[in-house]
Protein backbone atom coordinates (compact mmCIF):
# COMPACT_ATOMS: atom_id res chain seq x y z
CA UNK A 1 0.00 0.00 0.00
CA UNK A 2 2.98 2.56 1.00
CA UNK A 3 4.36 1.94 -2.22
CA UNK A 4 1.15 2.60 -4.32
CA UNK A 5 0.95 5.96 -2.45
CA UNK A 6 4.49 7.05 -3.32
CA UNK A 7 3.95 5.83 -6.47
CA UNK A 8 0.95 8.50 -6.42
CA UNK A 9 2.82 11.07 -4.54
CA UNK A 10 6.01 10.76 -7.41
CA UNK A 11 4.09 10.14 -10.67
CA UNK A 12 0.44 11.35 -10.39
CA UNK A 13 1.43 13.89 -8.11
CA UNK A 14 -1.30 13.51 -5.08
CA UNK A 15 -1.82 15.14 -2.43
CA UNK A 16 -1.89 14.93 1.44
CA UNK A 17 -5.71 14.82 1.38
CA UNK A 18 -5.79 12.27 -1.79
CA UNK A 19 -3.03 10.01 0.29
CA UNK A 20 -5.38 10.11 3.56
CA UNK A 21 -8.50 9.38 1.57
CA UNK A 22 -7.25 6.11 0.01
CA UNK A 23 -5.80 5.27 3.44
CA UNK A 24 -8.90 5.66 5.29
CA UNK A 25 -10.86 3.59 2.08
CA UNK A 26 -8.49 0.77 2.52
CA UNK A 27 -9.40 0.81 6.99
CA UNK A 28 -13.31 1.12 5.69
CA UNK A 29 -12.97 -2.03 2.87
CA UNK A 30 -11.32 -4.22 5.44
CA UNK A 31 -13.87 -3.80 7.95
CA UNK A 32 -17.12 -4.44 5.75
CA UNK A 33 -15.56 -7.64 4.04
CA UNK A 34 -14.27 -9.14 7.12
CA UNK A 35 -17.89 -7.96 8.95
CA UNK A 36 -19.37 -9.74 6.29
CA UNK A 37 -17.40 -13.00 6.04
CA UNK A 38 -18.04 -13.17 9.92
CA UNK A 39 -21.20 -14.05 9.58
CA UNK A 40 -20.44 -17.15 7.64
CA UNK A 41 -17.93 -18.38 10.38
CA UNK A 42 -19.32 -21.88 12.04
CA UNK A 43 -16.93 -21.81 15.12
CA UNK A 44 -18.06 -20.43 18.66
CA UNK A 45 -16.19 -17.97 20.43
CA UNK A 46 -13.49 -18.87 23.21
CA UNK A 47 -14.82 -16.64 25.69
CA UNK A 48 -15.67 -16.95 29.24
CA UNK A 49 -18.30 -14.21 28.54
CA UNK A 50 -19.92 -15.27 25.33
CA UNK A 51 -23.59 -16.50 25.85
CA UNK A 52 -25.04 -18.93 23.97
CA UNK A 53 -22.03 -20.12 21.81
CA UNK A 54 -22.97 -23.67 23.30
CA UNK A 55 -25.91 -23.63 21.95
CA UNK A 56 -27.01 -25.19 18.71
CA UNK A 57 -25.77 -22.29 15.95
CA UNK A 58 -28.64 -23.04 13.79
CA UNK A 59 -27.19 -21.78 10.15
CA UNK A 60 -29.72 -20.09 7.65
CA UNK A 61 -28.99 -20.06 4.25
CA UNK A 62 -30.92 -17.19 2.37
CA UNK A 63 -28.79 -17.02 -1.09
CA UNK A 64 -27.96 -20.95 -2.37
CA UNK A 65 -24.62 -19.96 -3.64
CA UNK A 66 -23.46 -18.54 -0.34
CA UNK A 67 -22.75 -20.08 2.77
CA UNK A 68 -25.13 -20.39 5.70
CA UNK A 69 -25.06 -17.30 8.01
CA UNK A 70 -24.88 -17.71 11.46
CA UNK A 71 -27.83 -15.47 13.40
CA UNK A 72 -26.08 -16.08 16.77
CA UNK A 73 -22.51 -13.99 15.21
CA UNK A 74 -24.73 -11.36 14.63
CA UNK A 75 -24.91 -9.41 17.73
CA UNK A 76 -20.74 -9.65 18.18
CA UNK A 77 -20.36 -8.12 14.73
CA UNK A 78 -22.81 -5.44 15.44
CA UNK A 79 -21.01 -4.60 18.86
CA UNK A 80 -17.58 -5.03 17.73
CA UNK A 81 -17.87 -2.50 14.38
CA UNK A 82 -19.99 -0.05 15.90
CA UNK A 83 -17.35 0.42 18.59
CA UNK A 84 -14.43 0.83 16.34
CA UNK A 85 -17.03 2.29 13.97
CA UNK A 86 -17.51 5.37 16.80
CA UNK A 87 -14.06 5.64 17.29
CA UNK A 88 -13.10 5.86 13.17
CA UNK A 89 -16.12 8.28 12.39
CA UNK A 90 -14.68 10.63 14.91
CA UNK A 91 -11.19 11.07 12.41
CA UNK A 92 -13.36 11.01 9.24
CA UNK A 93 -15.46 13.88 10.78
CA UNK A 94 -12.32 15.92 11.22
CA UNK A 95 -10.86 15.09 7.84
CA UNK A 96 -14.09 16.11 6.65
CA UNK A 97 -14.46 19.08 8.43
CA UNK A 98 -10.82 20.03 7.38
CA UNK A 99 -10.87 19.15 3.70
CA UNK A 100 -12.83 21.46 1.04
CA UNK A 101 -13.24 19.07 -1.26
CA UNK A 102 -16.08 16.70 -2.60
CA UNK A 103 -15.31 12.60 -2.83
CA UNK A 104 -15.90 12.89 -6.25
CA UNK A 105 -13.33 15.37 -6.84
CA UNK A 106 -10.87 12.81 -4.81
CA UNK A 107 -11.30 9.65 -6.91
CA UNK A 108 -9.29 10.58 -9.72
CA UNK A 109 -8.69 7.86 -12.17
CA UNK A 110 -5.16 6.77 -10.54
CA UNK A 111 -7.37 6.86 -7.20
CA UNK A 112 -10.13 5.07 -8.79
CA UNK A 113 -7.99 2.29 -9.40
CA UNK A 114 -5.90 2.38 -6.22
CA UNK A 115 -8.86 1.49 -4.06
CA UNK A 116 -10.07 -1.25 -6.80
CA UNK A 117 -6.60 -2.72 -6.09
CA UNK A 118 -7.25 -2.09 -2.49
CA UNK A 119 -10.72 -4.24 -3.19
CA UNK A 120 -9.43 -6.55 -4.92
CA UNK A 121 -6.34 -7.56 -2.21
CA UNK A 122 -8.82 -7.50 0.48
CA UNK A 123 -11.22 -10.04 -1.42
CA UNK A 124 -7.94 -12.33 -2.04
CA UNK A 125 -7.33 -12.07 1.69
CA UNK A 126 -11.21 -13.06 2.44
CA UNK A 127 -11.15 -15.75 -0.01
CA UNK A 128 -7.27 -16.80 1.47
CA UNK A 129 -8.38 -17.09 5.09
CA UNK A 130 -12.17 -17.82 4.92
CA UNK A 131 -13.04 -18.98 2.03
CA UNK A 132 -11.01 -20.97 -0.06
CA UNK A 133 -11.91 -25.10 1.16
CA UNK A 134 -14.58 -23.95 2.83
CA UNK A 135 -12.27 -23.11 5.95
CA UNK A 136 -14.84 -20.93 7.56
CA UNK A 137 -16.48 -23.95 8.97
CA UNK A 138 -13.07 -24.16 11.18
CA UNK A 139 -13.02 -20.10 11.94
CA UNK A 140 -15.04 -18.13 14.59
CA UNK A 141 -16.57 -15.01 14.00
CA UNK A 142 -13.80 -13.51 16.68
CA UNK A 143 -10.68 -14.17 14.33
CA UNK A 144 -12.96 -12.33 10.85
CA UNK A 145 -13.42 -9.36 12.93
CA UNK A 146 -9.94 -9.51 14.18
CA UNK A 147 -8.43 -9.22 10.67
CA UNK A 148 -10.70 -6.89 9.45
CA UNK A 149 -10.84 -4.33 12.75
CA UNK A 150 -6.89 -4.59 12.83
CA UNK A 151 -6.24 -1.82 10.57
CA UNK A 152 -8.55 0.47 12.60
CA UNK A 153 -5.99 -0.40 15.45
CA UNK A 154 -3.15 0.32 13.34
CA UNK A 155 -4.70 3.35 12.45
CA UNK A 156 -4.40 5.05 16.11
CA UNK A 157 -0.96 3.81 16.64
CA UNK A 158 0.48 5.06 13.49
CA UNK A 159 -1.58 8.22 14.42
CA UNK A 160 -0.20 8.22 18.18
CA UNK A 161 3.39 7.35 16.94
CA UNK A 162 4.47 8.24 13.79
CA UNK A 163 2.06 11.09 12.10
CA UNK A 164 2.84 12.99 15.52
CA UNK A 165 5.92 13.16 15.79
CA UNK A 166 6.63 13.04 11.81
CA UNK A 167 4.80 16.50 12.00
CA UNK A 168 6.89 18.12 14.87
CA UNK A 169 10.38 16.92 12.60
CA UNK A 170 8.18 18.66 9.40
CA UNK A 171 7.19 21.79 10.89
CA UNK A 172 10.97 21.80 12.45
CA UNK A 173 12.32 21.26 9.52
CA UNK A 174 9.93 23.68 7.07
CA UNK A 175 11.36 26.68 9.83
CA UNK A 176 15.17 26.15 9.92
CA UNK A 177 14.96 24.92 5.97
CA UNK A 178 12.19 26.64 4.29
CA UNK A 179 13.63 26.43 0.89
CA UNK A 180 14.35 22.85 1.00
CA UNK A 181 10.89 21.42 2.13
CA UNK A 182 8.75 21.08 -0.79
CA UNK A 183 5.11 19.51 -0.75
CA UNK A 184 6.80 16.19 -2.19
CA UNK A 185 9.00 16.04 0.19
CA UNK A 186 6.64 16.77 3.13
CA UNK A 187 4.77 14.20 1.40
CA UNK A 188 7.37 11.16 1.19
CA UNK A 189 8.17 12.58 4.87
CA UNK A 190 4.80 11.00 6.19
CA UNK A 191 4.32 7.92 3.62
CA UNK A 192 8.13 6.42 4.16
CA UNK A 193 8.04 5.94 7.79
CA UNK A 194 4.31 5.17 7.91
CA UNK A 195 5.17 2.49 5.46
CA UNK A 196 7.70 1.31 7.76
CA UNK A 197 5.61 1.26 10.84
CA UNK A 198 2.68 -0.65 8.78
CA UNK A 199 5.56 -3.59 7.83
CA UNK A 200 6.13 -3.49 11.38
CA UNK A 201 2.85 -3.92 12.69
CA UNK A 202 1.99 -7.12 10.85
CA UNK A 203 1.25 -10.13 12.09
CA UNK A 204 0.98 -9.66 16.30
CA UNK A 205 2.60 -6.41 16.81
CA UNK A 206 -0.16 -4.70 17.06
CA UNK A 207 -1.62 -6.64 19.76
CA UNK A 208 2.12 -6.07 21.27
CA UNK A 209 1.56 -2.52 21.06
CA UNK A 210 -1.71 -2.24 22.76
CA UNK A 211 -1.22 -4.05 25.51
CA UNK A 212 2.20 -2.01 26.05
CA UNK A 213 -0.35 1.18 26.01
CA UNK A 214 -2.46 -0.36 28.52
């Protein structure tokens, strides 16, 4: 993703608001896909304070070529996304707020098909870990909304950690060397390190990371 953005930044010459918009599509395609693929997942919960994963899960099936959806994973998707849902709206509302500019006026055609390739990795990602031999059956609705709520969480670190500080070294920077700092260069400033911290936070860092917070 980093390198699609400088990519952008280099050759098609975005800007800081085109850069944050395709970030924030990529957080908001996760979620949905992964919301949605946790509906098909057969497993119960390992939790000491689910009720009624013992129960029997009771699958409807209301399109033939999907699989059967699971009423009972309903109410942890709901709770789960709305609370991370609260928490993203709150940095869209200030982007918004901030930014003069309509969406369509953002998806350019090099944005247009940044965000299809976003679409189109996330699907591969549903079909790699859900999907594909029918391996929902062996997946809980926990580990979908994991994968797909993850960015959100990588979201507020990178926020906390790098786009802070990045801006103090910027603003620094744009007083003692006015001449050098260009918008490119502010630019590559925030993508190459938040690049770097997203190739960090793979895997279980980000878990790491919270739980240092806390």
């Amino acid at each position: 993703m980093h390198l699609l953005l400088t990519i952008g930044i280099l050759c098609f010459e975005w800007d800081i608001v085109e850069m944050i918009f395709i970030y924030l599509s990529e957080i908001v395609v996760a979620a949905v896909l992964f919301a949605i693929v946790a509906l098909f997942a057969a497993q119960p919960v390992e939790d000491d304070d689910a009720d009624g994963w013992g129960e029997d899960p009771r699958p409807v099936q209301p399109v033939p070529l999907l699989p059967p959806i699971y009423p009972r994973n309903v109410g942890l998707i709901v709770n789960n996304v709305f609370a991370y849902a609260v928490f993203f709206l709150f940095f869209v509302v200030i982007f918004v707020s901030v930014v003069d500019r309509s969406v369509s006026s953002l998806l350019s055609p090099t944005a247009g098909l940044v965000i299809l390739a976003i679409c189109v990795s996330q699907l591969r990602r549903v079909w790699r870990e859900f999907l594909v031999d029918h391996s929902y059956r062996d997946r809980s609705p926990a580990e979908a909304l994991e994968l797909g709520l993850r960015p959100v969480a990588r979201f507020v670190i990178i926020a906390v950690y790098v786009v802070v500080p990045t801006t103090v070294v910027v603003l620094t920077a744009g007083f003692v060397l006015p001449d050098i700092v260009s918008g490119p260069v502010v630019l590559l400033a925030y993508v190459l390190p938040i690049g770097a911290a997203r190739v960090w936070l793979q895997d279980d860092a980000v878990e790491t990371v919270l739980q240092h917070r806390d």
